[in-house]
PDB file of N, CA and C in Angstrom:
ATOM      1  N   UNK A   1       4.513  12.782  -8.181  1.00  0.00           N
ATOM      2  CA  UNK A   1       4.868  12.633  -6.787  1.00  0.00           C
ATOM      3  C   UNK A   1       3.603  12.394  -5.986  1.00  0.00           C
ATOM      4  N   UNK A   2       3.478  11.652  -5.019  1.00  0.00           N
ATOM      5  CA  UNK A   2       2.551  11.405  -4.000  1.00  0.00           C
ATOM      6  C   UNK A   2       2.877  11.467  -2.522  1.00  0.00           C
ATOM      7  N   UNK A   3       2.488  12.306  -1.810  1.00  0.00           N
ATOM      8  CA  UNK A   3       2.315  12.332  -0.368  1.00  0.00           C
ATOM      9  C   UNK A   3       0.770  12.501   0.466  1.00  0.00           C
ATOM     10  N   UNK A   4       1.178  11.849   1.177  1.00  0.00           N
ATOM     11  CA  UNK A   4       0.289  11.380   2.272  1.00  0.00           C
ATOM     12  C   UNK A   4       0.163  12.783   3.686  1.00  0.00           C
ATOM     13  N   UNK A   5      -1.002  13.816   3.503  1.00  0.00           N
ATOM     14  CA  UNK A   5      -0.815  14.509   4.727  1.00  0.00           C
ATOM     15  C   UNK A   5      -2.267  14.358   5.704  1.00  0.00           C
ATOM     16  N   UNK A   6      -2.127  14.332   6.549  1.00  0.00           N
ATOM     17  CA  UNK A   6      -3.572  14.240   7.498  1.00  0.00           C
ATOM     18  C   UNK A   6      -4.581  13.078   6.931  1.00  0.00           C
ATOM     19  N   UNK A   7      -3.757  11.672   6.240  1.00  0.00           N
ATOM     20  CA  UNK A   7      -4.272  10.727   6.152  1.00  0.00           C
ATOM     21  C   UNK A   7      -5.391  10.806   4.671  1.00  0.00           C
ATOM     22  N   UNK A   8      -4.695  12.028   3.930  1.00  0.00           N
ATOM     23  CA  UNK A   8      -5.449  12.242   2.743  1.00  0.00           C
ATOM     24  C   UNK A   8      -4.205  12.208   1.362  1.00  0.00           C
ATOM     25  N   UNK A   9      -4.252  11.106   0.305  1.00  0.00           N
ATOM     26  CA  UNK A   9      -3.286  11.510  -0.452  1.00  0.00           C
ATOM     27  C   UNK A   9      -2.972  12.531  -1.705  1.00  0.00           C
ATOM     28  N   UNK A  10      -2.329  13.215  -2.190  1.00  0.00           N
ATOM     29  CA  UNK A  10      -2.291  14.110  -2.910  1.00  0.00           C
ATOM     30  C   UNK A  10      -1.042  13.180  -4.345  1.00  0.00           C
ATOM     31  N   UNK A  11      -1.779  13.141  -5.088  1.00  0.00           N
ATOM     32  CA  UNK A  11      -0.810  12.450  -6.328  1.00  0.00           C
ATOM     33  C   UNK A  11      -0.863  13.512  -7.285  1.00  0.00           C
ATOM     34  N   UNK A  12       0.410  13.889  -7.707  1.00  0.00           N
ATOM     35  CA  UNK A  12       0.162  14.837  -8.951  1.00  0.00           C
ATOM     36  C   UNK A  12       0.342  14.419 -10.105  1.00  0.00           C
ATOM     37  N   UNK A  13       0.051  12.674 -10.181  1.00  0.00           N
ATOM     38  CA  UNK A  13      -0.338  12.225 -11.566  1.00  0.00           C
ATOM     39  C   UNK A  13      -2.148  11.778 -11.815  1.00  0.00           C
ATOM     40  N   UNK A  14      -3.016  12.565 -10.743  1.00  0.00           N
ATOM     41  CA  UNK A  14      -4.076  12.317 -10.567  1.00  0.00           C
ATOM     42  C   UNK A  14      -4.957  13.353 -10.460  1.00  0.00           C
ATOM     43  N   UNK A  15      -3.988  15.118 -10.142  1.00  0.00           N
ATOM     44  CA  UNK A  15      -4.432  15.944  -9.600  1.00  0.00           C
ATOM     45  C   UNK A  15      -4.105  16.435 -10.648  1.00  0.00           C
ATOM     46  N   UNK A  16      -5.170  18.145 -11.176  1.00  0.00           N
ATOM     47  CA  UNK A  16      -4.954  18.351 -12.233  1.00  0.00           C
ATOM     48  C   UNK A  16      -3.830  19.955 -12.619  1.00  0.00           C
ATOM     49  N   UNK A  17      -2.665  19.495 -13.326  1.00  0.00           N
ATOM     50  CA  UNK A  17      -2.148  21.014 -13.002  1.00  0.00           C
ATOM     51  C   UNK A  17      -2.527  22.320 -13.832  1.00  0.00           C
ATOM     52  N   UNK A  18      -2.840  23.274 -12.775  1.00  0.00           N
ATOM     53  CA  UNK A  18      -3.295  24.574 -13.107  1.00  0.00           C
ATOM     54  C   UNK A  18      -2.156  25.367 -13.703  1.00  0.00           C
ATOM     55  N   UNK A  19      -1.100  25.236 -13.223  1.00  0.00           N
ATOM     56  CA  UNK A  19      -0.053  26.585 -13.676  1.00  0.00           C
ATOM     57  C   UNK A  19       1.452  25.798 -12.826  1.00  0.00           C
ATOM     58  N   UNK A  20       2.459  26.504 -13.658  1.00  0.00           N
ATOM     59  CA  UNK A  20       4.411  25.877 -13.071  1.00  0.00           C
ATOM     60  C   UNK A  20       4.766  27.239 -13.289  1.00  0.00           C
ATOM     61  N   UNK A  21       5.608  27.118 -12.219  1.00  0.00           N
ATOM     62  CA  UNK A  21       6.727  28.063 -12.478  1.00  0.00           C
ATOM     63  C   UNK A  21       8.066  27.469 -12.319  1.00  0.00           C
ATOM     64  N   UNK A  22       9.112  27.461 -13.239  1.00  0.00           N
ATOM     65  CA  UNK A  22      10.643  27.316 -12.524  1.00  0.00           C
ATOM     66  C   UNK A  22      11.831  28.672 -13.214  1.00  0.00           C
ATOM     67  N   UNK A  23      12.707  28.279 -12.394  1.00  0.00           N
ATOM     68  CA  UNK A  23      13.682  29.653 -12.750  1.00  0.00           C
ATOM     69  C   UNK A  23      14.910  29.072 -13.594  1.00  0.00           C
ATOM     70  N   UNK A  24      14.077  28.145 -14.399  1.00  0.00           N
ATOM     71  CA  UNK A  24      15.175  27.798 -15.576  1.00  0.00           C
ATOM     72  C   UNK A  24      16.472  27.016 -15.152  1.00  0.00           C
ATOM     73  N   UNK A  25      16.742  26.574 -14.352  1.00  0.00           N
ATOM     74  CA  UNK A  25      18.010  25.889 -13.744  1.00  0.00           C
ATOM     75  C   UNK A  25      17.787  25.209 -13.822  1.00  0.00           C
ATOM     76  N   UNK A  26      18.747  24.131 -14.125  1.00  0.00           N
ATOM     77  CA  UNK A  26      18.883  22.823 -14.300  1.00  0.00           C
ATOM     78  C   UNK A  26      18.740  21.859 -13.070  1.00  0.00           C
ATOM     79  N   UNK A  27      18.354  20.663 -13.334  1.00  0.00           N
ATOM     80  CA  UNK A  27      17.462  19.686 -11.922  1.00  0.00           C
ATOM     81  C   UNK A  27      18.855  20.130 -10.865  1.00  0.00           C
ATOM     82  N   UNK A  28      20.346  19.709 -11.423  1.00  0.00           N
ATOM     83  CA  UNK A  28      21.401  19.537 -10.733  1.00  0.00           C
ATOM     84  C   UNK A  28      22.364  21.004 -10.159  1.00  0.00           C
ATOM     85  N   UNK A  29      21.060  21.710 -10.738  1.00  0.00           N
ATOM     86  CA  UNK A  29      21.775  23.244 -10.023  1.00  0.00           C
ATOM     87  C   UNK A  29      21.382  23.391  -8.335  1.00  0.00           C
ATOM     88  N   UNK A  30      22.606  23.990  -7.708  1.00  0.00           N
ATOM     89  CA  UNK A  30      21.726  24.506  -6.348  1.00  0.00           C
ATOM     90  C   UNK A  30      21.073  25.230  -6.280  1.00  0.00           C
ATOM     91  N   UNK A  31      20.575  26.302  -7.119  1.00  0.00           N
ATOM     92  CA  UNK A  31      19.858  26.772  -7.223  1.00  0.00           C
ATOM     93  C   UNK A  31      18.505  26.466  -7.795  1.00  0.00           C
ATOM     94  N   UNK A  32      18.578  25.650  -8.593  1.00  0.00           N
ATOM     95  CA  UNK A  32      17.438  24.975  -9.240  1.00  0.00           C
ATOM     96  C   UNK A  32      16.361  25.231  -8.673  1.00  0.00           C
ATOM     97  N   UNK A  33      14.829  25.980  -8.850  1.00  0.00           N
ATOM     98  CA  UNK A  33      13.453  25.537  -8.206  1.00  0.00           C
ATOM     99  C   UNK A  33      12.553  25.389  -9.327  1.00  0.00           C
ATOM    100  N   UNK A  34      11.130  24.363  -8.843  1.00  0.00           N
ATOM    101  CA  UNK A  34      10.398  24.302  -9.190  1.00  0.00           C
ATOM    102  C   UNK A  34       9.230  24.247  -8.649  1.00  0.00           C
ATOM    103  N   UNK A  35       8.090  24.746  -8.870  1.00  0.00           N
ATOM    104  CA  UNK A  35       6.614  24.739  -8.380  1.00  0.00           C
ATOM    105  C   UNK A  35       5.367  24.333  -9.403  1.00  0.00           C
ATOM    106  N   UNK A  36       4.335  23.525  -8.900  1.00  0.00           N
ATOM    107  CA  UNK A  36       3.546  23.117  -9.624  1.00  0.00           C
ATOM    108  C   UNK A  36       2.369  23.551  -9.374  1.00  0.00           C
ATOM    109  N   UNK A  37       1.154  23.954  -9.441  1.00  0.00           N
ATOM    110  CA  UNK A  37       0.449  24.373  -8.847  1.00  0.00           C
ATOM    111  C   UNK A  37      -0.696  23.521  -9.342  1.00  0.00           C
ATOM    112  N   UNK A  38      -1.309  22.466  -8.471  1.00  0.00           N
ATOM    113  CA  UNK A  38      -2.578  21.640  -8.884  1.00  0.00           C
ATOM    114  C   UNK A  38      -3.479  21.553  -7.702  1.00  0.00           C
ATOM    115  N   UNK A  39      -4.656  20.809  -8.340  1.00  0.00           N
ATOM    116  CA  UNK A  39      -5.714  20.841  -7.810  1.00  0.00           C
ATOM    117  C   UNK A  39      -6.148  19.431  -8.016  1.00  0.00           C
ATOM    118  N   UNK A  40      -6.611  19.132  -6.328  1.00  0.00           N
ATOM    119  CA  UNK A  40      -7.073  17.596  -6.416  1.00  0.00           C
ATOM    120  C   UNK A  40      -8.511  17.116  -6.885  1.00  0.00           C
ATOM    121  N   UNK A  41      -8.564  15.983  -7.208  1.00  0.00           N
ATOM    122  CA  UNK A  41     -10.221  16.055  -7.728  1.00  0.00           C
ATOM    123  C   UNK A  41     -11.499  16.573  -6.027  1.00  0.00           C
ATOM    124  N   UNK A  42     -10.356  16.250  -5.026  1.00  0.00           N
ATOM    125  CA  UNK A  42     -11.132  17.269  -3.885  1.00  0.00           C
ATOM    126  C   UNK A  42     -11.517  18.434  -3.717  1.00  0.00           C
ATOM    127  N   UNK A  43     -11.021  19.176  -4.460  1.00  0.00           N
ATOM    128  CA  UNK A  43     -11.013  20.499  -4.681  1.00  0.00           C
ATOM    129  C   UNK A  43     -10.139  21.331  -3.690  1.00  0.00           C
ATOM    130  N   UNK A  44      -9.205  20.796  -3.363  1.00  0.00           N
ATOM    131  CA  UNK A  44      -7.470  21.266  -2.758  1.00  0.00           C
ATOM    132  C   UNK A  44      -6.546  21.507  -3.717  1.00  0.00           C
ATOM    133  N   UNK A  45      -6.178  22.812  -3.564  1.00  0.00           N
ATOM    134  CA  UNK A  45      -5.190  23.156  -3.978  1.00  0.00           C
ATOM    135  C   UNK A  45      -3.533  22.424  -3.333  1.00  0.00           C
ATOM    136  N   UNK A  46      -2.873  22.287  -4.059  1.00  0.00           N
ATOM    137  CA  UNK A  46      -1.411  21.871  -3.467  1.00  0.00           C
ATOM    138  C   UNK A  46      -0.494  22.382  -4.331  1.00  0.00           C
ATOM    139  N   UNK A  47       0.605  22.533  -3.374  1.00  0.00           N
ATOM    140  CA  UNK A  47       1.932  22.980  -4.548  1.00  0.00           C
ATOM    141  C   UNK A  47       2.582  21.702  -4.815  1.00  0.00           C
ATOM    142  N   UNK A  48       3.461  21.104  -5.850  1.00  0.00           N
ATOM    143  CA  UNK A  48       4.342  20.287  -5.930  1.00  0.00           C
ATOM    144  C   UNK A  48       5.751  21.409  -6.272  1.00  0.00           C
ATOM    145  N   UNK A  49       6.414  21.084  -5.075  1.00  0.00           N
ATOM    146  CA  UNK A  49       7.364  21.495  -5.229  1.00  0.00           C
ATOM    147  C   UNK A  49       8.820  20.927  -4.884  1.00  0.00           C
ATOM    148  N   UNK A  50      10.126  21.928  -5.658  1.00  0.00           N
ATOM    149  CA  UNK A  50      11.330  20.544  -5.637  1.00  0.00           C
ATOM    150  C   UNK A  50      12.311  21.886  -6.022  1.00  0.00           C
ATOM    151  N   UNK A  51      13.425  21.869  -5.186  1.00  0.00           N
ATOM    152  CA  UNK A  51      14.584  23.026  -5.209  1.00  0.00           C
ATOM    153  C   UNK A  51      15.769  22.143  -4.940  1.00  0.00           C
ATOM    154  N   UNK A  52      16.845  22.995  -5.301  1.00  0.00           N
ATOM    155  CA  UNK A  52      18.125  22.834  -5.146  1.00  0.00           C
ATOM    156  C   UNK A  52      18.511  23.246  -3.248  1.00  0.00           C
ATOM    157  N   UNK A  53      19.893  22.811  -3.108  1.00  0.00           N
ATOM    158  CA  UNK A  53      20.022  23.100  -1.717  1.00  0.00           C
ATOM    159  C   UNK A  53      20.384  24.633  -1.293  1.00  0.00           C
ATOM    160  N   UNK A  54      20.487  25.495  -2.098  1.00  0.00           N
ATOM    161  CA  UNK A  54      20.498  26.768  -1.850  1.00  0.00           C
ATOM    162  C   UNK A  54      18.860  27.750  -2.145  1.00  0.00           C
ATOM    163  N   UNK A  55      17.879  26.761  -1.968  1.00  0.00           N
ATOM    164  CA  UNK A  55      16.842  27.211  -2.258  1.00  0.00           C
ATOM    165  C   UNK A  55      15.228  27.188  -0.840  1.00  0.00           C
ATOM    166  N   UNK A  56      14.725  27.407  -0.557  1.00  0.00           N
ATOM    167  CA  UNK A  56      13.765  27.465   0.059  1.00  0.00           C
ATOM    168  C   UNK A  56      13.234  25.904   0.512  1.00  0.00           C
ATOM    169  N   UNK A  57      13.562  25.574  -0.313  1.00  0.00           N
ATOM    170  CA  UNK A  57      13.048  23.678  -0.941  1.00  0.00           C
ATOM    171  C   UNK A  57      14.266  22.490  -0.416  1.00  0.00           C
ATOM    172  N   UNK A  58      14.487  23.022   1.230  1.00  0.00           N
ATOM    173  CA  UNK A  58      16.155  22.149   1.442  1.00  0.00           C
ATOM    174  C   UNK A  58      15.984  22.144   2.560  1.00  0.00           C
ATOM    175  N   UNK A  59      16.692  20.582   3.247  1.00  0.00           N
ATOM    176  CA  UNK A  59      17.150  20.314   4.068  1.00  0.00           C
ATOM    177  C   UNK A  59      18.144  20.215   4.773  1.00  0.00           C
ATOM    178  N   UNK A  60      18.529  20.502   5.893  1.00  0.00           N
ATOM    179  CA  UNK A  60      20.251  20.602   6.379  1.00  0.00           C
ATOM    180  C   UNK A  60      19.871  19.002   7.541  1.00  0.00           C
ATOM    181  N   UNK A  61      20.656  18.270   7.508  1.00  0.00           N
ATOM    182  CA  UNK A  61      21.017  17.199   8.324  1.00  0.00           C
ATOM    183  C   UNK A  61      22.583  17.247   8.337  1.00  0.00           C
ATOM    184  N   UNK A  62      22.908  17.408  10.053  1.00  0.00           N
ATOM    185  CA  UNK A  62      24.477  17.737   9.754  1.00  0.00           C
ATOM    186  C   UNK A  62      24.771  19.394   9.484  1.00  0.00           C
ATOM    187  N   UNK A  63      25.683  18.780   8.739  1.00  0.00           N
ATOM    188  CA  UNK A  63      27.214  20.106   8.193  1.00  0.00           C
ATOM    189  C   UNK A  63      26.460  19.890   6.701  1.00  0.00           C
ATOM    190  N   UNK A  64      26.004  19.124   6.236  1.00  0.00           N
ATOM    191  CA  UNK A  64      25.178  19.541   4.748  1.00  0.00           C
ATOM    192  C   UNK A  64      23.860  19.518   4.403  1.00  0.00           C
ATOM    193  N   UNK A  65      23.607  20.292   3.307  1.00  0.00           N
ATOM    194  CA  UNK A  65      22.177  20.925   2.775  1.00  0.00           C
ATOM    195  C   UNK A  65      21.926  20.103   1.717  1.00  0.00           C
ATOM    196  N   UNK A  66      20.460  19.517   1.807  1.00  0.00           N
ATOM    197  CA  UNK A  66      20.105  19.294  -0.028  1.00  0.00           C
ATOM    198  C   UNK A  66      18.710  19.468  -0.150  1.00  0.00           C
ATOM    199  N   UNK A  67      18.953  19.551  -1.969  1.00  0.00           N
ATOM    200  CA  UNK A  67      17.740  20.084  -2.176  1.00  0.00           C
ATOM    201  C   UNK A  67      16.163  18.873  -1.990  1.00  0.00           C
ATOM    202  N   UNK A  68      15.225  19.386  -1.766  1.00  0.00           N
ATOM    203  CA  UNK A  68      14.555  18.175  -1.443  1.00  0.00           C
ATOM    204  C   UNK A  68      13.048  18.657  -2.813  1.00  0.00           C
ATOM    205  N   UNK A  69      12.091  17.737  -2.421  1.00  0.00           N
ATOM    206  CA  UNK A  69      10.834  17.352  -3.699  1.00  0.00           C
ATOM    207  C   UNK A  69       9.958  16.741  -2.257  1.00  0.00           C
ATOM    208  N   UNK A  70       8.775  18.108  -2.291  1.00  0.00           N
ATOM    209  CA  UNK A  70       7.401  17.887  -1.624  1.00  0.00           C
ATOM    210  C   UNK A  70       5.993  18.498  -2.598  1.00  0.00           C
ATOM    211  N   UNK A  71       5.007  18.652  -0.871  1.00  0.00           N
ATOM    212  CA  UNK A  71       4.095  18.471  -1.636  1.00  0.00           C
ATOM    213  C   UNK A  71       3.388  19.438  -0.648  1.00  0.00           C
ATOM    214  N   UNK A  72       2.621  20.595  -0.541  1.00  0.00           N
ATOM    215  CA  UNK A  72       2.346  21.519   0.422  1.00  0.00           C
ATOM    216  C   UNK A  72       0.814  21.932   0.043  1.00  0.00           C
ATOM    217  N   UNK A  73       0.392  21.593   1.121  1.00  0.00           N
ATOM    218  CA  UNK A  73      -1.350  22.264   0.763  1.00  0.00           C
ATOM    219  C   UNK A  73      -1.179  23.810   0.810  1.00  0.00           C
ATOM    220  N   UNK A  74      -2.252  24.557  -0.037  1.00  0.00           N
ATOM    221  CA  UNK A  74      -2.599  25.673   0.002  1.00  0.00           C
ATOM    222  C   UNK A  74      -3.882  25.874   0.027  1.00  0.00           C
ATOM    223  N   UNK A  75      -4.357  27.224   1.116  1.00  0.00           N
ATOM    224  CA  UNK A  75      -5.854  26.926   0.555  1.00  0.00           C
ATOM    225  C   UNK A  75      -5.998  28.253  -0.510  1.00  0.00           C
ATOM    226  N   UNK A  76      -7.212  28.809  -0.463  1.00  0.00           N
ATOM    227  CA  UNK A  76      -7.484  29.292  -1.762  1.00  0.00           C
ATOM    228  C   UNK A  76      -7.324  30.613  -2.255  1.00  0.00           C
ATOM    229  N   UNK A  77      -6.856  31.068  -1.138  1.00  0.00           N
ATOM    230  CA  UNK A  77      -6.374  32.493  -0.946  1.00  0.00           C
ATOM    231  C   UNK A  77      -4.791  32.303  -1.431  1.00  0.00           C
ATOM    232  N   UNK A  78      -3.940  30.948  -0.935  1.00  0.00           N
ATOM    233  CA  UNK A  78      -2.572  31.577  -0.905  1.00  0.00           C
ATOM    234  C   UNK A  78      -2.452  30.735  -2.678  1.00  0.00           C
ATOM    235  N   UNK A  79      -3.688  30.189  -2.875  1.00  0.00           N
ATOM    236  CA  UNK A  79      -3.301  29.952  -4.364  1.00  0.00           C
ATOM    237  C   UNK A  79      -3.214  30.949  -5.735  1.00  0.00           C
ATOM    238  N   UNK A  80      -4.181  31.609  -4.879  1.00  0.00           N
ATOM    239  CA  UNK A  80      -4.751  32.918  -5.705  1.00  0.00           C
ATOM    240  C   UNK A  80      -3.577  34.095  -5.871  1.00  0.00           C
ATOM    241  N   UNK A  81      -2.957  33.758  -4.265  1.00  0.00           N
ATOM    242  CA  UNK A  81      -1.510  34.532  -4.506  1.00  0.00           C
ATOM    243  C   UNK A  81      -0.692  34.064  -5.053  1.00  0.00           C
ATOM    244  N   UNK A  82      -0.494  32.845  -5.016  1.00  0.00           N
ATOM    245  CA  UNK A  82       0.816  31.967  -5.646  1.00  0.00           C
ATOM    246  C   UNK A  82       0.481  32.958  -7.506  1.00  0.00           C
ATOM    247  N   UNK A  83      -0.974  32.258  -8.299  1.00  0.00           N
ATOM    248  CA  UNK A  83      -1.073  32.440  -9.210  1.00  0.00           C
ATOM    249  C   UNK A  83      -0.493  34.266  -9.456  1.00  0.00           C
ATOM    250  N   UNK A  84      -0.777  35.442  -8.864  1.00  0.00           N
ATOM    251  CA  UNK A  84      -0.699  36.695  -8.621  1.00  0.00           C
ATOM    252  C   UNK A  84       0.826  36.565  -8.962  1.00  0.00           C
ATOM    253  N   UNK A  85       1.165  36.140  -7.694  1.00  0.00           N
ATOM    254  CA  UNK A  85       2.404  36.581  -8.013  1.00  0.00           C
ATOM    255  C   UNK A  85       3.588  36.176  -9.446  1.00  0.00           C
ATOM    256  N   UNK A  86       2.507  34.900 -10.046  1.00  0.00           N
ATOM    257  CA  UNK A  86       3.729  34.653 -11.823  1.00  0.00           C
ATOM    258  C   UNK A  86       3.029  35.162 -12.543  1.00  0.00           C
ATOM    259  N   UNK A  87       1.986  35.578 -12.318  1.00  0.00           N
ATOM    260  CA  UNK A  87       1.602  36.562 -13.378  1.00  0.00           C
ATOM    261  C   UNK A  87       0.903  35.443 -14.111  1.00  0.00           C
ATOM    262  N   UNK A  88       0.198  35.105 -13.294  1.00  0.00           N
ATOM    263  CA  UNK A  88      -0.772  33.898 -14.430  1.00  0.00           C
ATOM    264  C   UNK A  88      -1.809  33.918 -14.055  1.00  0.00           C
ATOM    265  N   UNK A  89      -2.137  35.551 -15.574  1.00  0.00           N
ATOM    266  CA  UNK A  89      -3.543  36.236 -15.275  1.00  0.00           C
ATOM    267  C   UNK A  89      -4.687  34.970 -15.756  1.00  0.00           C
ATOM    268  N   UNK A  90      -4.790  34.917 -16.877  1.00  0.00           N
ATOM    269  CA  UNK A  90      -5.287  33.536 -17.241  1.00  0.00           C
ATOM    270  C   UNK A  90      -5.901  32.742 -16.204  1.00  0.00           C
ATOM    271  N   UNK A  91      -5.188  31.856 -16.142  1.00  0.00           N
ATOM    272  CA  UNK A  91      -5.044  31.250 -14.930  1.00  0.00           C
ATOM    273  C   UNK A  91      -6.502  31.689 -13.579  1.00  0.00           C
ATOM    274  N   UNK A  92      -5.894  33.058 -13.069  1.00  0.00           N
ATOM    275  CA  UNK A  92      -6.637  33.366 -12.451  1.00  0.00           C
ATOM    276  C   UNK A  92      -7.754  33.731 -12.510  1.00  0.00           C
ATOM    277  N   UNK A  93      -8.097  34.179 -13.927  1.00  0.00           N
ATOM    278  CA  UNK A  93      -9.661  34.248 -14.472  1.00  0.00           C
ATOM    279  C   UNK A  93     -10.240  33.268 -14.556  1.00  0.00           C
ATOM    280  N   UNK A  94      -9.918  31.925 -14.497  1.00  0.00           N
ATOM    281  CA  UNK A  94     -10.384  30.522 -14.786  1.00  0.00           C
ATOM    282  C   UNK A  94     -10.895  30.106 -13.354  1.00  0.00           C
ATOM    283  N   UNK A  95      -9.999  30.165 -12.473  1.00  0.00           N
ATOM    284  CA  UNK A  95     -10.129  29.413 -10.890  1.00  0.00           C
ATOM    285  C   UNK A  95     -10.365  30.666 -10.020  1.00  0.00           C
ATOM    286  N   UNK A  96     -10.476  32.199 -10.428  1.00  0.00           N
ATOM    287  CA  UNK A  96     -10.950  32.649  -9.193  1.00  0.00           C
ATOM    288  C   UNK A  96     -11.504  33.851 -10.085  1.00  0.00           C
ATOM    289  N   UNK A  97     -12.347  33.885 -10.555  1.00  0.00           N
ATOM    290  CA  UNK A  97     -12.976  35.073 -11.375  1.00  0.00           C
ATOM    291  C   UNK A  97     -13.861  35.969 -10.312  1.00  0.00           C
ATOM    292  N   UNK A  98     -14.473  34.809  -9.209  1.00  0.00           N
ATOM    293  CA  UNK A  98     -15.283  35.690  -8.490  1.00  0.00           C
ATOM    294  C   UNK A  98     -14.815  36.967  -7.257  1.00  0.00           C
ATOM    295  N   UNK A  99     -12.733  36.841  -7.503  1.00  0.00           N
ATOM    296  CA  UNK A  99     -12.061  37.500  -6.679  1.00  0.00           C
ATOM    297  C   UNK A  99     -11.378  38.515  -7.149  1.00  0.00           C
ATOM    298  N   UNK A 100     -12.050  38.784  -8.684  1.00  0.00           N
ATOM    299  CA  UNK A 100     -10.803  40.207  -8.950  1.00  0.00           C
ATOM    300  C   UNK A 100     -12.520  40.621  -9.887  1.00  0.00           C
ATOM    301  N   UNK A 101     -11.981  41.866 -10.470  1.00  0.00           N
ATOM    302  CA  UNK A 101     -12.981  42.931 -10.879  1.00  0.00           C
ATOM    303  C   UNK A 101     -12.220  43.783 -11.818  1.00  0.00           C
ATOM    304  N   UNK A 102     -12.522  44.763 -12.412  1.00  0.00           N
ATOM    305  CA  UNK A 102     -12.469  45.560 -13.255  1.00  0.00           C
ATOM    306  C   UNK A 102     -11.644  46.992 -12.119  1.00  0.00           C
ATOM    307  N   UNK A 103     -10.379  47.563 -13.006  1.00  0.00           N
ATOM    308  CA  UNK A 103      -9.743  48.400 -11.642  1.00  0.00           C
ATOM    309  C   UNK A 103     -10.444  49.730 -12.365  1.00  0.00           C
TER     310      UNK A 103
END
């Protein structure tokens, strides 16, 4: 997917992906989500993301909802959370080692 924000493009067949999460549903479920989590050769984080119409990831025009497929900057904090929160310790030792420590 490619979008265009603040005149900068983000392609995620160019950008490299760090970590996905989806909740196993099928493309044609309403529930369906997916998240991608990459990094541009700019060093921007972005989500690629794409849900069903009962999902976070939807548009209502009208009396109906659907699911839609974007593309959302993050900076490096809410990536660090994104990664936190699937549990993609890995992950986070690779792209942010200098933000966690020994508990």
């Amino acid at each position: 997917m490619k979008k265009i924000i603040s005149k900068k493009i983000y392609d995620t067949e160019k950008a490299k992906l760090v970590a996905e999460y989806s909740n196993g549903l099928f493309l044609g479920d309403f529930n369906h989500l997916y998240e991608g989590l990459y990094l541009s050769n700019s060093g921007q984080f972005f989500l690629h993301a794409q849900g069903g119409p009962h999902t976070k990831y939807s548009e209502s025009s009208g009396n109906s909802t659907s699911g839609i497929e974007t593309i959302i900057l993050l900076d490096n904090n809410q990536a660090y959370a994104w990664l936190e929160k699937h549990n993609k310790i890995a992950k986070i030792e690779d792209y942010f080692s200098e933000m966690i420590r020994e508990g």
